[in-house]
N, C-alpha and C. Protein backbone atom coordinates (compact mmCIF):
# COMPACT_ATOMS: atom_id res chain seq x y z
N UNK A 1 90.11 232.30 52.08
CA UNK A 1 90.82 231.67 53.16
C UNK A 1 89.90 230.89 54.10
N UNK A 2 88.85 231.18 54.50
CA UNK A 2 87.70 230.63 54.73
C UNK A 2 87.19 229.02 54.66
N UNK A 3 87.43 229.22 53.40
CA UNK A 3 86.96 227.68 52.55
C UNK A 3 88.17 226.45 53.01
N UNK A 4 89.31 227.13 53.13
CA UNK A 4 90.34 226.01 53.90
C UNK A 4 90.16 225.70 55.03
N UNK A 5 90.19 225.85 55.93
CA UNK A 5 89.66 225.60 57.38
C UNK A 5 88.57 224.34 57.27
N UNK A 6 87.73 225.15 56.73
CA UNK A 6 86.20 224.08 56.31
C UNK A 6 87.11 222.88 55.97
N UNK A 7 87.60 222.89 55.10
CA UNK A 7 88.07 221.39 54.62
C UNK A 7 88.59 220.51 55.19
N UNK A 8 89.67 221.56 55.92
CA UNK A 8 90.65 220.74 56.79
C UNK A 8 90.07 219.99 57.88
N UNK A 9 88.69 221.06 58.56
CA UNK A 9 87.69 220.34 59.53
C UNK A 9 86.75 219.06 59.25
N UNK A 10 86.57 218.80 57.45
CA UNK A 10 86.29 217.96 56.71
C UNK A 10 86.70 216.73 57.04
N UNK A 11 87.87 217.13 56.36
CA UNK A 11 88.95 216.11 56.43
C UNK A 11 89.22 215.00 57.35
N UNK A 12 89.09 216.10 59.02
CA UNK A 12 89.75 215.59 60.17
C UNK A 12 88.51 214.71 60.85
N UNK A 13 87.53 215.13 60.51
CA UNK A 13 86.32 214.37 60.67
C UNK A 13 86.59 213.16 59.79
N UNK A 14 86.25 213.28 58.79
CA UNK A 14 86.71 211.94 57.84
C UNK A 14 87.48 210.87 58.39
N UNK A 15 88.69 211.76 58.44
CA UNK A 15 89.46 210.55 59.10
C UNK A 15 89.46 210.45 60.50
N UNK A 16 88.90 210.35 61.06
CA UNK A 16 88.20 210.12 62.36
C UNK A 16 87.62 208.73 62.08
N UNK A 17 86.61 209.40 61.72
CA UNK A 17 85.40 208.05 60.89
C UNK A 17 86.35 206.85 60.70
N UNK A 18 86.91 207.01 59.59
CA UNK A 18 87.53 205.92 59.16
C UNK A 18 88.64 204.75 59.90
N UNK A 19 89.66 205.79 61.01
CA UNK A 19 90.13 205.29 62.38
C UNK A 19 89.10 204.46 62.61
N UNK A 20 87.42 204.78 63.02
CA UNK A 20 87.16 204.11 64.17
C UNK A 20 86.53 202.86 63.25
N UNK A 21 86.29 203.10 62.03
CA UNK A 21 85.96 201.93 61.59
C UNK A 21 87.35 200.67 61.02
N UNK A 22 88.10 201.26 60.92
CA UNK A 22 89.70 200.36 61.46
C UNK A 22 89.52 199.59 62.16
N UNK A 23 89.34 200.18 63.58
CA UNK A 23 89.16 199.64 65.19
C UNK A 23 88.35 198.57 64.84
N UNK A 24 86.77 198.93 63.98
CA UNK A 24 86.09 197.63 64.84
C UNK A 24 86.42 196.75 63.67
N UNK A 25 86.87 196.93 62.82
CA UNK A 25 87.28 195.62 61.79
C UNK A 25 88.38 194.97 62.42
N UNK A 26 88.92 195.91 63.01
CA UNK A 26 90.72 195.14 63.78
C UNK A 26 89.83 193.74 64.72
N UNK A 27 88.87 194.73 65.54
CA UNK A 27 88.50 194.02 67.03
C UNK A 27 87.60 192.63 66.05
N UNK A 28 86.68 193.18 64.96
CA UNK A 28 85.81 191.79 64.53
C UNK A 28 86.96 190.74 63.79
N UNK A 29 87.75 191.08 63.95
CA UNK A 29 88.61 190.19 62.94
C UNK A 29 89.57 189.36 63.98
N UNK A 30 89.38 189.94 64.91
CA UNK A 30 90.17 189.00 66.36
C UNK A 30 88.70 188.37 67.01
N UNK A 31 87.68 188.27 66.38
CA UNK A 31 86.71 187.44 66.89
C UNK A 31 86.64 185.54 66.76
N UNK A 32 86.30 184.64 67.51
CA UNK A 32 86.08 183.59 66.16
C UNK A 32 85.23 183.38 65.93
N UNK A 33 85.10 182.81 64.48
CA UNK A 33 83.64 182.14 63.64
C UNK A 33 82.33 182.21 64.91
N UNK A 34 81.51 183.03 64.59
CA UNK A 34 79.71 182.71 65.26
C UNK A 34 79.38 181.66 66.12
N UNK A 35 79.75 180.47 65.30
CA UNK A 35 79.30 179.10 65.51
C UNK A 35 80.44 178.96 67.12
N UNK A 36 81.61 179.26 66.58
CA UNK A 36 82.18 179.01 67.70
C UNK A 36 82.18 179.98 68.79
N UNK A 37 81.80 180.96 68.71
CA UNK A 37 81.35 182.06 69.94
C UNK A 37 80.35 181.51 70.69
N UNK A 38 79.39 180.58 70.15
CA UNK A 38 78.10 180.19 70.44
C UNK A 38 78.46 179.50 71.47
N UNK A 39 79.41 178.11 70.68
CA UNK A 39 79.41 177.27 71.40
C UNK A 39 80.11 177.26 73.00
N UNK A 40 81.09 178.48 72.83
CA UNK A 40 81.87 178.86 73.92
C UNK A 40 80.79 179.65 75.34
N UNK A 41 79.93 179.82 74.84
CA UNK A 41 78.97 180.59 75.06
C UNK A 41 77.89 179.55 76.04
N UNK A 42 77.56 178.72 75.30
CA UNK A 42 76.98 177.56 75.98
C UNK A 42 78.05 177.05 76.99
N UNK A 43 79.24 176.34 76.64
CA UNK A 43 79.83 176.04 77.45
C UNK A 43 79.97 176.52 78.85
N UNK A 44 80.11 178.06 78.73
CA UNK A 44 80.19 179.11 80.21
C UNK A 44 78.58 178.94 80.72
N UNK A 45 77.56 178.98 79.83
CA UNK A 45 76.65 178.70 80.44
C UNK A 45 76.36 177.79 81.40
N UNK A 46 76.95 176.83 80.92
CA UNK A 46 77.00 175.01 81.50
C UNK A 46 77.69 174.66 82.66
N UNK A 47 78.86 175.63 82.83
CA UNK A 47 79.59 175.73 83.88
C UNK A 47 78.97 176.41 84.90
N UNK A 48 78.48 177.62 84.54
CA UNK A 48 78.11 178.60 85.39
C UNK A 48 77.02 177.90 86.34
N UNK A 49 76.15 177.05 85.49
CA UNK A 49 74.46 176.38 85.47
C UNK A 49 75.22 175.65 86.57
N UNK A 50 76.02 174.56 86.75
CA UNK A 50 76.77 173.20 87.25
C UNK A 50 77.53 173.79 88.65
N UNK A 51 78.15 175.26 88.68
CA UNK A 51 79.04 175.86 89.88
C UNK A 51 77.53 176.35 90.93
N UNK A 52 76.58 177.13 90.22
CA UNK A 52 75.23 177.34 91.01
C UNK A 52 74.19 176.71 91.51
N UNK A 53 73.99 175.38 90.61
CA UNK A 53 73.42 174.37 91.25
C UNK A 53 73.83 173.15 92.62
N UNK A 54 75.78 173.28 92.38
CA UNK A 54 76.61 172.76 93.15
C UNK A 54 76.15 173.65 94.60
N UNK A 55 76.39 174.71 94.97
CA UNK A 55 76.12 175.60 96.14
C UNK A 55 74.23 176.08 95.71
N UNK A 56 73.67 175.12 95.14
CA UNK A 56 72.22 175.20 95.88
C UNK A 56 71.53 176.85 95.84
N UNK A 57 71.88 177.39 94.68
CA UNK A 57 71.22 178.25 94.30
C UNK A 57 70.03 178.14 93.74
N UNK A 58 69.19 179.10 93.86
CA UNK A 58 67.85 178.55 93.16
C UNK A 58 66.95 179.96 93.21
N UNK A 59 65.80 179.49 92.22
CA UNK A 59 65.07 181.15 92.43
C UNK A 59 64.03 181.17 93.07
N UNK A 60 63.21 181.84 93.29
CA UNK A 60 62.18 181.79 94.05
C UNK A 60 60.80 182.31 93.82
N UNK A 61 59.48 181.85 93.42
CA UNK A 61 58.44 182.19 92.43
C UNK A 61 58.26 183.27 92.99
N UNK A 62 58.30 184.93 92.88
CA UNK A 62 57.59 185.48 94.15
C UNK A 62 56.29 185.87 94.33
N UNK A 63 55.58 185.18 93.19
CA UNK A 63 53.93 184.67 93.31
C UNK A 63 53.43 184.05 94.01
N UNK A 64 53.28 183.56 95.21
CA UNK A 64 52.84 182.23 95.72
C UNK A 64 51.82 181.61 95.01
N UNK A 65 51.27 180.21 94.96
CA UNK A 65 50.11 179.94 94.85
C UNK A 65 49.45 179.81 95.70
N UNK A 66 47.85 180.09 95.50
CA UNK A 66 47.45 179.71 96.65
C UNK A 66 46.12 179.62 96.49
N UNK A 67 45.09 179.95 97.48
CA UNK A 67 43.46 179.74 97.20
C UNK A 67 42.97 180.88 96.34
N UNK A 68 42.41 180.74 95.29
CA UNK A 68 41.97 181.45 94.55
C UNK A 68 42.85 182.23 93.21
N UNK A 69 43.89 181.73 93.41
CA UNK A 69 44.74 181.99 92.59
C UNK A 69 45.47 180.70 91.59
N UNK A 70 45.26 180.59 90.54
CA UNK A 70 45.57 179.94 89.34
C UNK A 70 46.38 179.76 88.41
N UNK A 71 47.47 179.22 88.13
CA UNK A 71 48.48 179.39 87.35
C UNK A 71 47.84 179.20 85.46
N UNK A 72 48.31 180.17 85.03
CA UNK A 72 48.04 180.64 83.43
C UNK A 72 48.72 179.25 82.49
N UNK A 73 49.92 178.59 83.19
CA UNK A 73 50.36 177.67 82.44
C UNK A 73 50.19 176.25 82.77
């Protein structure tokens, strides 16, 4: 009687597993093509780059240069 339990705990694991690999085939399969993730990708970049430069964002070296100090590039 033993040996059933085991299995059934087998089992329920198993299909566990297999649920969650469902999921991410469901979720990669509602993805689109690479190429076009990319490009969507750039795009938000481009926007984002164009809304932050609009309001004058900017970064700030927090190295100074100065006497005795030399930039590597």
């Amino acid at each position: 009687m033993s040996a059933q339990p085991a299995r059934m705990n087998q089992h329920e694991q198993q299909s566990d597993g297999i649920g969650l690999l469902k999921w991410v085939e469901r979720i990669g399969n509602k993805l689109p093509n690479p190429f076009m993730l990319f490009l969507y990708l750039i795009a938000i970049l481009m926007i984002v780059t164009a809304l932050l430069s609009f309001f004058h964002v900017a970064a700030i070296d927090p190295i100074p240069i100065g006497p005795g100090v030399y930039p590597l590039l």
